[in-house]
C-alpha atoms as a PDB file:
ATOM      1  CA  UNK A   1       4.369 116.878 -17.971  1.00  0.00           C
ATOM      2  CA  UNK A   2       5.428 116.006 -14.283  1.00  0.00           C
ATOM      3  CA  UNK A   3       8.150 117.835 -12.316  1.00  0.00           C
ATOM      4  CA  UNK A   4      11.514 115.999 -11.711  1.00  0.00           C
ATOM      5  CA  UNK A   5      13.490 117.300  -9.204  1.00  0.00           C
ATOM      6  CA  UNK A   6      16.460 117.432 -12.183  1.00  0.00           C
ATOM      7  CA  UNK A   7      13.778 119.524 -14.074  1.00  0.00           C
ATOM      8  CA  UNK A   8      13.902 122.227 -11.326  1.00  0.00           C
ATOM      9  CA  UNK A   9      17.839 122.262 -10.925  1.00  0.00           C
ATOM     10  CA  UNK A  10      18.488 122.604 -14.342  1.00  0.00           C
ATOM     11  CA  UNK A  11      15.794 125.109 -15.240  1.00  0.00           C
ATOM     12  CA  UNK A  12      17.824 128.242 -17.037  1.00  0.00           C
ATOM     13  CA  UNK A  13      16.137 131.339 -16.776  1.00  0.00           C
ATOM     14  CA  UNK A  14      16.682 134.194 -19.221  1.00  0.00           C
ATOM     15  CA  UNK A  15      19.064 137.203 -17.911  1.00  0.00           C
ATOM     16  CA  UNK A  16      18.113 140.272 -18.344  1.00  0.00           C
ATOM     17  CA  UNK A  17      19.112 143.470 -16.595  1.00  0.00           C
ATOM     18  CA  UNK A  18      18.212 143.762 -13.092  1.00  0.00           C
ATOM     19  CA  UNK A  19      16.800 140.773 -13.079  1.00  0.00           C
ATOM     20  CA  UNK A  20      16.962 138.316 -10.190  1.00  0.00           C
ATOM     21  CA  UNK A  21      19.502 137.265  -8.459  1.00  0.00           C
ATOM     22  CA  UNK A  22      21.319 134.668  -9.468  1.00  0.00           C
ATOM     23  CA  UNK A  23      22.503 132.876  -6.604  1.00  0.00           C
ATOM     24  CA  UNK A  24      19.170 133.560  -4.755  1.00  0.00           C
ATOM     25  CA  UNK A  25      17.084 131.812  -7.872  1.00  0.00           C
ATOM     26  CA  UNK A  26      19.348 128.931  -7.703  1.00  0.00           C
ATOM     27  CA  UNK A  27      19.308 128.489  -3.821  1.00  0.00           C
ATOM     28  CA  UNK A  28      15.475 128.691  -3.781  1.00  0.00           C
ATOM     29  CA  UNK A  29      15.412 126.185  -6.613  1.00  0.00           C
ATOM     30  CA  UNK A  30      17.604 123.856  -4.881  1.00  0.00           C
ATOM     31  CA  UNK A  31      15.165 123.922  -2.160  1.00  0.00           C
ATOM     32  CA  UNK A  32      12.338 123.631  -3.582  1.00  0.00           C
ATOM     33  CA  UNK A  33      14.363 120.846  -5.441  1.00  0.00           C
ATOM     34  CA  UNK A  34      15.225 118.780  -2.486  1.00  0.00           C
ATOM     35  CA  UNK A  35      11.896 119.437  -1.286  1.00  0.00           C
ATOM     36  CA  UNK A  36       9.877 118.002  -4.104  1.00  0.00           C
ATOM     37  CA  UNK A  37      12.569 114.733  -4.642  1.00  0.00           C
ATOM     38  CA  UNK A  38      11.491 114.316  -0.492  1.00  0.00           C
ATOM     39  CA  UNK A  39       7.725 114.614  -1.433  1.00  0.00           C
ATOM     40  CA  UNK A  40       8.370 112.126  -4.505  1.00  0.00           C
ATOM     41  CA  UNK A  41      10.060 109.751  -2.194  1.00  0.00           C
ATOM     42  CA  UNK A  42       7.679 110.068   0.136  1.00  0.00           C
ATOM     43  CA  UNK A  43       5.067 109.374  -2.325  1.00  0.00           C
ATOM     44  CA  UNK A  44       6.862 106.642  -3.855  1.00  0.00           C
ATOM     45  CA  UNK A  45       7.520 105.075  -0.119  1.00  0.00           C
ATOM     46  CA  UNK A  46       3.386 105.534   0.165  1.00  0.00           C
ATOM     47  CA  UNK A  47       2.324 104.198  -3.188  1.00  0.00           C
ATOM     48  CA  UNK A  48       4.462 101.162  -1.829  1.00  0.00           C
ATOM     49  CA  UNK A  49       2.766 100.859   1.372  1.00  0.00           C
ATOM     50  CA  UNK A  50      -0.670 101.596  -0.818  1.00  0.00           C
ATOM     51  CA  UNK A  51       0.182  98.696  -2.656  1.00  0.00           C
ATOM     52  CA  UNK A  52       1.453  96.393   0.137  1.00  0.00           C
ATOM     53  CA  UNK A  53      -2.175  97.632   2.038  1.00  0.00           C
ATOM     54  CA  UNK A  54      -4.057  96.666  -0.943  1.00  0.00           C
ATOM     55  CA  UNK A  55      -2.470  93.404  -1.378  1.00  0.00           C
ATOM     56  CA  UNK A  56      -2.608  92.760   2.460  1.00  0.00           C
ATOM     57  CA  UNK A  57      -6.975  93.551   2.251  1.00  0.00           C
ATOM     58  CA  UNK A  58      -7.054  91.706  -0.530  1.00  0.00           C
ATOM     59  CA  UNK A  59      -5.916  88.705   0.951  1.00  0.00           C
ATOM     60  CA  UNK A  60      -8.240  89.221   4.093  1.00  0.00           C
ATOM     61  CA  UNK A  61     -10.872  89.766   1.352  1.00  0.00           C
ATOM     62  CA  UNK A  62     -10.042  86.514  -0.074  1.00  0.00           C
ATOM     63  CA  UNK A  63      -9.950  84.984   3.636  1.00  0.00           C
ATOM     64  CA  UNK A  64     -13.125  86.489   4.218  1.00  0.00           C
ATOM     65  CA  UNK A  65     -14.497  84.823   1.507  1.00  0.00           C
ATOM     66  CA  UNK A  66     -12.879  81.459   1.922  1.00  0.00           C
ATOM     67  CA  UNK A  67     -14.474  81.958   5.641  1.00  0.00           C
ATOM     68  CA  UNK A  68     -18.091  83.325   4.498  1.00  0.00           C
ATOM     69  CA  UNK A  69     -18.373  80.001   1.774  1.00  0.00           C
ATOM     70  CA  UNK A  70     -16.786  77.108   4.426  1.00  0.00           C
ATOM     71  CA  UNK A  71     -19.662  78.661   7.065  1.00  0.00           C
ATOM     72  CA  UNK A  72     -22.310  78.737   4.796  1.00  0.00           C
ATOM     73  CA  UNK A  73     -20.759  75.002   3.535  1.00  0.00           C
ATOM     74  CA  UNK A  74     -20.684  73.990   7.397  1.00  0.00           C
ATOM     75  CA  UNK A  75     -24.356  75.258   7.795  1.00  0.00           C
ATOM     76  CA  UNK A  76     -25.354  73.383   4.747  1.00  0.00           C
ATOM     77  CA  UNK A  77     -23.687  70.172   6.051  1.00  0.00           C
ATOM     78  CA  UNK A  78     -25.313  70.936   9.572  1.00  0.00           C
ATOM     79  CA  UNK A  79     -28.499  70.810   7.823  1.00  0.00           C
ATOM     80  CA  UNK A  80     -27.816  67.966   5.358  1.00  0.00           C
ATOM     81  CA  UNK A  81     -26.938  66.183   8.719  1.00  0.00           C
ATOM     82  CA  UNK A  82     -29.648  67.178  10.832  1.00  0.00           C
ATOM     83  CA  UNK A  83     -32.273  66.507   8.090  1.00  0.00           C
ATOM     84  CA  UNK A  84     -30.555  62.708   7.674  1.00  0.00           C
ATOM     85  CA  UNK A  85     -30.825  62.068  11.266  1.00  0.00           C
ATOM     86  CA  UNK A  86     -34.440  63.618  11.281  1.00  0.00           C
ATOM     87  CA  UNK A  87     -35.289  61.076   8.717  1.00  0.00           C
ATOM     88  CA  UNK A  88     -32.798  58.140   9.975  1.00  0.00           C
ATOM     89  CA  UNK A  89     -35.469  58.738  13.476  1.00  0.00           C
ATOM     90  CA  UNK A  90     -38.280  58.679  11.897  1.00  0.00           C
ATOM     91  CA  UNK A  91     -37.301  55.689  10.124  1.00  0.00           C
ATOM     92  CA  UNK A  92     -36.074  54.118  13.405  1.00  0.00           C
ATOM     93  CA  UNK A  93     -39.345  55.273  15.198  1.00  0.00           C
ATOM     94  CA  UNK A  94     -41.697  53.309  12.148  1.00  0.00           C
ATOM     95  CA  UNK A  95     -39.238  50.703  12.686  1.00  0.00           C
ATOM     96  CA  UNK A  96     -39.619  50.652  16.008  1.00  0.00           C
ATOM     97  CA  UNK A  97     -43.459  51.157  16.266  1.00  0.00           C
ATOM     98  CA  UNK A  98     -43.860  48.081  13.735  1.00  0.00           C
ATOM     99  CA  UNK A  99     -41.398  45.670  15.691  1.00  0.00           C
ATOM    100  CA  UNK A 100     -44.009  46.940  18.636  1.00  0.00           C
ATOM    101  CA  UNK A 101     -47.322  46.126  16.932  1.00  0.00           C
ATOM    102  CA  UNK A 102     -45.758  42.747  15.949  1.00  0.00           C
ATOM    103  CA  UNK A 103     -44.820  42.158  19.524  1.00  0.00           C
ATOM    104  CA  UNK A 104     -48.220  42.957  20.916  1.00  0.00           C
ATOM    105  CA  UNK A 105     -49.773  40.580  18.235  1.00  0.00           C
ATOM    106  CA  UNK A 106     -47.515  37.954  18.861  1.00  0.00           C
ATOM    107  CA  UNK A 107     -48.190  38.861  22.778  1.00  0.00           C
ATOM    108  CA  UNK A 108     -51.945  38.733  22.016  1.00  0.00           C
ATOM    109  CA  UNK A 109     -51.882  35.708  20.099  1.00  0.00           C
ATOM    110  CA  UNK A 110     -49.920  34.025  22.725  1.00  0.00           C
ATOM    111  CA  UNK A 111     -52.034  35.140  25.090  1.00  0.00           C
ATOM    112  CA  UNK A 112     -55.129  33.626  23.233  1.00  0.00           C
ATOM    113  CA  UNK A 113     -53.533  30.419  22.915  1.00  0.00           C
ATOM    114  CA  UNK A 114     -52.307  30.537  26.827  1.00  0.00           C
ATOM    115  CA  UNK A 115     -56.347  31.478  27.601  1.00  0.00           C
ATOM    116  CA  UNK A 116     -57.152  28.713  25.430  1.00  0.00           C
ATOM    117  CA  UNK A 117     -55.007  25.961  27.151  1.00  0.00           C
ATOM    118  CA  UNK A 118     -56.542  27.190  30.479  1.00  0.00           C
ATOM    119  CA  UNK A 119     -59.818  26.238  29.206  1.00  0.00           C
ATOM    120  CA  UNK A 120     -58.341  23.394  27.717  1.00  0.00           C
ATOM    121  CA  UNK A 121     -57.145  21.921  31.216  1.00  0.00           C
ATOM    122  CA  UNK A 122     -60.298  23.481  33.275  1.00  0.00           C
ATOM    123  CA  UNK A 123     -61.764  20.561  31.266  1.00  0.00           C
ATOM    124  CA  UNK A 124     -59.361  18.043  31.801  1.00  0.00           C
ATOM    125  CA  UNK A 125     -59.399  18.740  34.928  1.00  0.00           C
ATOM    126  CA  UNK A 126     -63.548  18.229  35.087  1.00  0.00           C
ATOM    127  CA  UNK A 127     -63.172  15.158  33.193  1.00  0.00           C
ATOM    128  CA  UNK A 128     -61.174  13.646  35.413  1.00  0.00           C
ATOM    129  CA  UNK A 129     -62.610  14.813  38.477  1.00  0.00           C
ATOM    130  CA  UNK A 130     -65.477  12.996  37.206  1.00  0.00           C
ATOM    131  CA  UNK A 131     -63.465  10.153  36.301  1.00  0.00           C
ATOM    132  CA  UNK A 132     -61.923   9.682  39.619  1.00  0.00           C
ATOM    133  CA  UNK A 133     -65.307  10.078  41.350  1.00  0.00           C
ATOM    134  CA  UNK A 134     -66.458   7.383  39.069  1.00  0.00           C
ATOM    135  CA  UNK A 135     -63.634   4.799  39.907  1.00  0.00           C
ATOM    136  CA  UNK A 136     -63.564   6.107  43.763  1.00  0.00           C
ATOM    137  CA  UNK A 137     -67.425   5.395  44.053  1.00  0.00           C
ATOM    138  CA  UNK A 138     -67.010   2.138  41.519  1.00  0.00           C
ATOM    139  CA  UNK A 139     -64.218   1.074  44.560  1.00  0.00           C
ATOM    140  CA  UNK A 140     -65.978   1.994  47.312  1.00  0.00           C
ATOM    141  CA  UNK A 141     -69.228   0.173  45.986  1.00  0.00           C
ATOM    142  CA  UNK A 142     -66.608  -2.800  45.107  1.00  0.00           C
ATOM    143  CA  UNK A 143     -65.452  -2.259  49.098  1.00  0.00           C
ATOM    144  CA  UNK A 144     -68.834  -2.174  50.599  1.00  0.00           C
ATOM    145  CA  UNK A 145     -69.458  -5.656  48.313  1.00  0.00           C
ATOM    146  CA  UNK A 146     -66.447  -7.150  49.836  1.00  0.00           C
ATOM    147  CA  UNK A 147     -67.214  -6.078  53.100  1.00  0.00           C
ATOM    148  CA  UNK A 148     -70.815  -7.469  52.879  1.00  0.00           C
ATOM    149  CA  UNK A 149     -69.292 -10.797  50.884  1.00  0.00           C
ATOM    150  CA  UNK A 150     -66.864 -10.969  54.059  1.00  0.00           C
ATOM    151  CA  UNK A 151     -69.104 -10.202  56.645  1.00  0.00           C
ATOM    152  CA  UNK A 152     -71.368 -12.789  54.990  1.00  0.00           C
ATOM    153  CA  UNK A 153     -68.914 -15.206  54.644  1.00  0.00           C
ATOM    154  CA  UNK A 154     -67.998 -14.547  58.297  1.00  0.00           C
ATOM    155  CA  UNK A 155     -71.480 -15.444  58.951  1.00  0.00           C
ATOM    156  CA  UNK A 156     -71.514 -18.382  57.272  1.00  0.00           C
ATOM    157  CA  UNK A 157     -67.960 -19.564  58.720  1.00  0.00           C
ATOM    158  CA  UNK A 158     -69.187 -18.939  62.280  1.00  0.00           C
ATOM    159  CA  UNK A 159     -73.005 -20.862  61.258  1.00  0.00           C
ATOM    160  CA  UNK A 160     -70.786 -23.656  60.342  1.00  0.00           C
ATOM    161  CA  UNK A 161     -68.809 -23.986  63.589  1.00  0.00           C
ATOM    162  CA  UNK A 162     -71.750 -23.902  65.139  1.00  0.00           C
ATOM    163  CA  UNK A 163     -72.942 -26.847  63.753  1.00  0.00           C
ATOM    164  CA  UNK A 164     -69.504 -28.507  63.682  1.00  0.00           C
ATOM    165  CA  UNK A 165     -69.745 -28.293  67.408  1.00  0.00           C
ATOM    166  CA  UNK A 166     -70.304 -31.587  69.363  1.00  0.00           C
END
């Protein structure tokens, strides 16, 4: 059974001859009386401050905690994110090679048919080069007939004033 302060004030002692004294019992009883209700408050005022410690590392426990899962939640979202954008690039990138390879085949192809209309007019062009040479030298043989009909009609115009004259 625990000490009160009480307990010690009102202990009664037996009397018996030349026993203690009296006044000295009670004095040292009263001091250790106010003693012990000091160390009682003391340890009440401490079991308090225990407590109010407790509750106070508790709640940085419970912080702790709260902080510990919303950085391992903020790392797992860092990596959900950085693995989406990983694969949002290399989506983009096959995206962006295929647009690429369509561009160069379109490029090619249009090339091709560019190569092929160069041909296509090289030969036109021949043709009518040949043409024109054709219808300049079908002229100029038409020109050098005229020129012979005229010089022979000349001819004959002048042979006939000849013999017109008196």
């Amino acid at each position: 059974m625990d000490l009160t302060p009480w307990d010690i004030e009102e202990k009664k002692f037996r009397k018996c001859f030349r026993g203690l004294d009296e006044h000295e019992v009670k004095a040292f009883l009263s001091q250790i009386s106010a003693q012990l209700a000091e160390l009682i408050s003391e340890n009440k005022k401490l079991k308090t401050e225990l407590r109010e410690k407790e509750t106070i590392i508790k709640e940085y426990k419970e912080r702790e905690n709260l902080l510990r899962n919303t950085l391992v939640s903020a790392q797992q979202s860092a990596e959900q994110i950085r693995a989406n954008a990983e694969k949002e690039a290399q989506i983009i990138i096959a995206e962006a090679e295929l647009e690429a390879e369509r561009i160069l085949n379109k490029t090619q192809h249009r090339l091709a048919q560019i190569h092929e209309d160069i041909i296509e007019l090289k030969r036109q062009r021949t043709q009518l080069e040949v043409r024109l040479r054709s219808t300049i030298e079908s002229h100029l043989k038409m020109l050098d007939l005229e020129k012979k009909e005229s010089i022979e009609s000349d001819d004959l115009e002048e042979k006939i004033k000849f013999l017109r004259q008196p």
